[in-house]
Protein backbone atom coordinates (compact mmCIF):
# COMPACT_ATOMS: atom_id res chain seq x y z
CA UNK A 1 14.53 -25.76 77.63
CA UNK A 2 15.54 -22.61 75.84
CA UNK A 3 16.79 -22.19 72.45
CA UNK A 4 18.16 -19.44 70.54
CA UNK A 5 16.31 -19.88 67.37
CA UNK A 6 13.58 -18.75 69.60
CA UNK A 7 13.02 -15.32 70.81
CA UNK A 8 9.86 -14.24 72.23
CA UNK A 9 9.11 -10.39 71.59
CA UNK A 10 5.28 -11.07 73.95
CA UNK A 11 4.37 -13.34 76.41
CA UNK A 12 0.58 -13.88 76.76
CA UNK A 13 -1.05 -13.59 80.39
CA UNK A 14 -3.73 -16.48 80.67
CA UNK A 15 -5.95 -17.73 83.21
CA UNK A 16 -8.12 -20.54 83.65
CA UNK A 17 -7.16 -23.98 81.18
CA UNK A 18 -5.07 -22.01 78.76
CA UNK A 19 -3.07 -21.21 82.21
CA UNK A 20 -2.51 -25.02 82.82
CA UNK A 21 -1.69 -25.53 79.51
CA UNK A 22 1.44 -22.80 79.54
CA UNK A 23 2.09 -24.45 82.64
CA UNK A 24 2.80 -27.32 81.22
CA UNK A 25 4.82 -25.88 78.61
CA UNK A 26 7.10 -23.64 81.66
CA UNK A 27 7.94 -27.65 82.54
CA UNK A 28 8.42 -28.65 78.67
CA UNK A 29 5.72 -30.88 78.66
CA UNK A 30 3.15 -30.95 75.56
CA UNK A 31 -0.14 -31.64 77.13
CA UNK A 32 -4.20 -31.37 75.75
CA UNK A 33 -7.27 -32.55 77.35
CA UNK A 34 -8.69 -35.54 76.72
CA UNK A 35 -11.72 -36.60 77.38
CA UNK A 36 -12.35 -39.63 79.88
CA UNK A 37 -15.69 -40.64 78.39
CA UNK A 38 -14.86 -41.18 74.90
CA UNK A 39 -11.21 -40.05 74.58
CA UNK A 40 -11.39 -37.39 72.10
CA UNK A 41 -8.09 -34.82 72.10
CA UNK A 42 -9.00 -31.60 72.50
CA UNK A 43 -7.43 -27.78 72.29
CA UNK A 44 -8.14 -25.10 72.92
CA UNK A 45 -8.67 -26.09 76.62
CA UNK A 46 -12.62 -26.26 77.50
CA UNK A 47 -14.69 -27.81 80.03
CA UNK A 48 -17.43 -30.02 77.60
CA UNK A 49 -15.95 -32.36 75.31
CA UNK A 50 -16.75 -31.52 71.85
CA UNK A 51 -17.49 -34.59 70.56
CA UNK A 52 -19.71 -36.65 73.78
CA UNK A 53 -19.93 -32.71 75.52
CA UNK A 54 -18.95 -35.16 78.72
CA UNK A 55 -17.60 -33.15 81.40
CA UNK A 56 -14.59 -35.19 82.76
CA UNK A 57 -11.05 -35.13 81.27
CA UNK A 58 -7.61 -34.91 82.03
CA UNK A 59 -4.37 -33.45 80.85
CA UNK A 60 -2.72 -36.07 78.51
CA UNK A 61 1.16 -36.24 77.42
CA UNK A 62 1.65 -35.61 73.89
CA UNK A 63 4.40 -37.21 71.80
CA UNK A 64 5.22 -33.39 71.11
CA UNK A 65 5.85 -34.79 67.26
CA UNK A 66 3.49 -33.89 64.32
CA UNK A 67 3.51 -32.62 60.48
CA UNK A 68 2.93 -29.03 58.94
CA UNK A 69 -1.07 -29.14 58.19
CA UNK A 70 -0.67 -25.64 56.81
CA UNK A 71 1.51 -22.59 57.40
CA UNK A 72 1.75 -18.96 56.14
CA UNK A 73 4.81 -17.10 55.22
CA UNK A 74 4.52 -13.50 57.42
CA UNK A 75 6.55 -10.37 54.74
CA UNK A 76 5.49 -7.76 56.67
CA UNK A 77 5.82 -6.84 60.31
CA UNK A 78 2.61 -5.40 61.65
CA UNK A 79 4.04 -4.39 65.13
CA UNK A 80 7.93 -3.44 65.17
CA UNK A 81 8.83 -5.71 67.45
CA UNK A 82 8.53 -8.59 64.74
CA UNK A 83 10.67 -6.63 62.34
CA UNK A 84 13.90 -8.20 62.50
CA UNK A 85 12.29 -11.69 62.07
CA UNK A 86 11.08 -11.21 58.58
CA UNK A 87 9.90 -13.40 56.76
CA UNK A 88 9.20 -16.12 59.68
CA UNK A 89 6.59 -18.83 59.15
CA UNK A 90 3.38 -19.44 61.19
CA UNK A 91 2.51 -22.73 61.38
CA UNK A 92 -0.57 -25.06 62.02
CA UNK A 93 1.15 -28.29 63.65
CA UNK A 94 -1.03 -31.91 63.55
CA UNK A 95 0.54 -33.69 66.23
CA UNK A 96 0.43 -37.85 65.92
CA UNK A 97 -2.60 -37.38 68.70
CA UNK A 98 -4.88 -35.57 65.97
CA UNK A 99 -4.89 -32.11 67.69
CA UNK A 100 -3.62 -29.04 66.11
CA UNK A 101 -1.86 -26.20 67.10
CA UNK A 102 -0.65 -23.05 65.46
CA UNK A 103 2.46 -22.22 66.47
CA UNK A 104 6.05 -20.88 65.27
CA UNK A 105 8.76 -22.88 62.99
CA UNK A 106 12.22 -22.30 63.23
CA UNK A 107 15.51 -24.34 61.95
CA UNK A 108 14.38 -23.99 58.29
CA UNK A 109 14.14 -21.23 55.64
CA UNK A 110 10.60 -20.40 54.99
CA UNK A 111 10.92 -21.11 51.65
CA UNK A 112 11.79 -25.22 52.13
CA UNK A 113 8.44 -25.90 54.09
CA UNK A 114 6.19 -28.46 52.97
CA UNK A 115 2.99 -29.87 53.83
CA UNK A 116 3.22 -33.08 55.88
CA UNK A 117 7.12 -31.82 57.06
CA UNK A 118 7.55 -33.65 60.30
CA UNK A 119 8.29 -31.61 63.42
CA UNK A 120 8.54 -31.63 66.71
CA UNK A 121 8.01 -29.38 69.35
CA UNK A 122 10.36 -27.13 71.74
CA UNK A 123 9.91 -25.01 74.61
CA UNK A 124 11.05 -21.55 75.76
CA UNK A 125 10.50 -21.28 79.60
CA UNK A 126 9.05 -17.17 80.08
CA UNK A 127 8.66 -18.02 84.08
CA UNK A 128 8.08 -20.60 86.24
CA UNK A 129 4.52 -20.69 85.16
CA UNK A 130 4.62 -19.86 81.83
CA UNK A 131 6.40 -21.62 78.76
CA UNK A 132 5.89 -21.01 75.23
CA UNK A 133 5.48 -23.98 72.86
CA UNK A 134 7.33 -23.66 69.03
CA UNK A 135 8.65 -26.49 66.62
CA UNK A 136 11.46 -27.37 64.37
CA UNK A 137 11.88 -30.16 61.66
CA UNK A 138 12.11 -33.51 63.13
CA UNK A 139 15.76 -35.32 63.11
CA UNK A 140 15.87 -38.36 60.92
């Protein structure tokens, strides 16, 4: 699902986990590993489990809704093709599964973020393989 409060000026080119992961966004689905010994939430994608360092996991659904753990306000474009986008807001998302994920926020004025602002997340599809993950304040 596209949106056009989102414009990508890159696309990434992954391989490996982080390409499963984009895959999963290309199909608008929020996913992280989880491990299936102890059931930590992890990202970045990995193969040991951080917390047991078990090997076996799987790609979990996430509810896709969290709250602003931090952010940064971005006044200056340091490549061109940001330019017209200033000031835009980079944001660290906690999602209700305890992972977090930096990411963009669009729908509200830089200025009127807060810490612990609920959001929830949106997708722009790049290709069939790749989709790009971004959030916007939660409704109600």
């Amino acid at each position: 699902m596209s949106n056009d409060l989102f414009v990508p000026r890159f696309t990434p080119n992954p391989d490996s986990l982080p390409a499963e992961f984009y895959g999963f966004c290309a199909r608008g689905e929020l996913r992280f590993q989880r491990c299936s010994a102890c059931g930590a939430w992890r990202h970045p994608p990995r193969i040991l489990c951080p917390q047991c360092g078990a090997e076996a996991w799987e790609w979990a659904a996430s509810s896709g809704r969290g709250r602003v753990y931090t952010w940064t306000i971005t006044h200056q474009a340091l490549l061109p093709i940001f330019a017209e986008d200033l000031p835009y807001a980079v944001v660290v998302v906690e999602l209700e599964e305890g992972v977090r994920l930096v990411s963009a926020l669009r729908g509200i004025e830089p200025a009127a973020i807060e810490l612990d602002l609920p959001v929830e997340v949106r997708f722009h599809k790049a290709s069939e393989s790749l989709g790009l993950h971004w959030f916007v304040p939660a409704r109600g």
